[in-house]
Protein backbone atom coordinates (compact mmCIF):
# COMPACT_ATOMS: atom_id res chain seq x y z
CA UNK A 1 -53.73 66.08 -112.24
CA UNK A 2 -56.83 67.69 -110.60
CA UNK A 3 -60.74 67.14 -110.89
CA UNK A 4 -63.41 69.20 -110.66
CA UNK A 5 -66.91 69.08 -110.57
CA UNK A 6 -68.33 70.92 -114.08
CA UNK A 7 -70.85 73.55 -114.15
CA UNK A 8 -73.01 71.55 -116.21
CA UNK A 9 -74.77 69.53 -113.37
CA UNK A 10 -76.38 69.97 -110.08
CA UNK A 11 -76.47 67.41 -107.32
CA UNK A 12 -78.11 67.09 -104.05
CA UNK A 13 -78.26 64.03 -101.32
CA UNK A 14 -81.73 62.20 -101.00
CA UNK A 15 -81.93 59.70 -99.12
CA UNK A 16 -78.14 58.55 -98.29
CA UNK A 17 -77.94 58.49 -102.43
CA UNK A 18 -76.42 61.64 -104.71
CA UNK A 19 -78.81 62.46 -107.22
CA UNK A 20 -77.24 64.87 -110.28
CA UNK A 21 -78.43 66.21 -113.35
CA UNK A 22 -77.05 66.87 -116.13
CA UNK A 23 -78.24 70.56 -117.22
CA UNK A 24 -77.17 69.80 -121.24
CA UNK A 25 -78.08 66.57 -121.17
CA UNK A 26 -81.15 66.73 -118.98
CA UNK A 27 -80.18 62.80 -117.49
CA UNK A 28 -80.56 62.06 -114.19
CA UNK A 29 -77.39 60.23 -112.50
CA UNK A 30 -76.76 58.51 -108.86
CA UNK A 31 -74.37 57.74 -106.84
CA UNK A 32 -74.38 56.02 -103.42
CA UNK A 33 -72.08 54.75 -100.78
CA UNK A 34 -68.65 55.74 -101.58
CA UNK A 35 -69.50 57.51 -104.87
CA UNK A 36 -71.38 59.67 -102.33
CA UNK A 37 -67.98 59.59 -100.48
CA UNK A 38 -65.87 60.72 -103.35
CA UNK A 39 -68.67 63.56 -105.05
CA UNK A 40 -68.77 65.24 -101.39
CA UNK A 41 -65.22 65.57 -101.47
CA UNK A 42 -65.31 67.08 -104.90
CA UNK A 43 -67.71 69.45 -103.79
CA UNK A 44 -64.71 71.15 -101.57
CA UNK A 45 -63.37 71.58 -104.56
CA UNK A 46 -60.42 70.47 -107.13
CA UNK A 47 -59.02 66.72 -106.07
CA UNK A 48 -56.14 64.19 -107.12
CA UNK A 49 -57.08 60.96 -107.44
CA UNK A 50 -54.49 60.27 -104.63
CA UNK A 51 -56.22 62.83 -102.33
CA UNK A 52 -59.78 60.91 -102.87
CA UNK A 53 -57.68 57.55 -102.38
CA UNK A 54 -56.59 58.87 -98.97
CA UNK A 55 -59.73 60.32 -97.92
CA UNK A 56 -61.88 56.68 -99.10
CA UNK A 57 -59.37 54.85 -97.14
CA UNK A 58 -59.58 57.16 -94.03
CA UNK A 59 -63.22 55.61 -94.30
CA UNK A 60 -63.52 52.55 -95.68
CA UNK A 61 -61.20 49.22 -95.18
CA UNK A 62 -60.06 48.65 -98.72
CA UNK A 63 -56.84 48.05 -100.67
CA UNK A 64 -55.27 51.46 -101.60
CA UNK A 65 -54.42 49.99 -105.44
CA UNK A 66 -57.97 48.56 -105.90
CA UNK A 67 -59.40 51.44 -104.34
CA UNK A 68 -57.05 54.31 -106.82
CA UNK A 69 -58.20 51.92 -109.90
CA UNK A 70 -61.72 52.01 -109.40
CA UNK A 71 -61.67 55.91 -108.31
CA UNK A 72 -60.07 56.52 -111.74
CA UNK A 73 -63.24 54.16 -113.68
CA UNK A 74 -65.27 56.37 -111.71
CA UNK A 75 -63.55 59.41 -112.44
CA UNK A 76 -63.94 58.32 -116.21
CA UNK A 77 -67.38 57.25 -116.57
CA UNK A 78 -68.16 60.95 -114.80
CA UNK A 79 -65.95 63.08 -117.58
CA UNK A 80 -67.66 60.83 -120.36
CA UNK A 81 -71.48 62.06 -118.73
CA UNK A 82 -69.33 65.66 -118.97
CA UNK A 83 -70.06 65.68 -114.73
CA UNK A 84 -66.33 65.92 -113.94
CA UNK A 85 -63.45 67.21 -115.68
CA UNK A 86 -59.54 67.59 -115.02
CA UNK A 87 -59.02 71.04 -113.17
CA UNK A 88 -56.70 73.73 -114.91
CA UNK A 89 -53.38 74.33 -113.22
């Protein structure tokens, strides 16, 4: 399964943080460090959670299990603030 950014938000870096709104919603979200990681990545477009796995360990020294589970609490909290959702095949 594949995730995409949604058309619903627009994001830009500020200061070493990613700052996104929400168009329907009109909230303000941020990410930082390696949620900064992880949204740039998205930006290239559709992603696995295995792919963003890879490419956060590439970067950062972390346990590839820990890592995959908190990419997919990420991954979740994004969908429910309707900033991500899975691709289409």
């Amino acid at each position: 399964m594949k995730y995409q950014l949604t058309s619903q938000q627009i994001a830009s870096k500020v200061a070493g943080e990613m700052v996104i709104l929400n168009h329907e919603k009109g909230y303000y979200y941020g990410l930082s460090d390696v949620g900064v990681l992880i949204w740039e990545q998205m930006e290239k477009g559709p992603q696995t959670v295995e792919e963003l796995v890879v490419h956060v360990c590439a970067v950062y020294e972390v346990d590839p299990s820990a890592c995959k589970a908190d990419i997919g609490d990420l991954l979740n909290d994004l969908i429910s603030e309707k900033l991500v959702e899975i691709a289409e095949a």
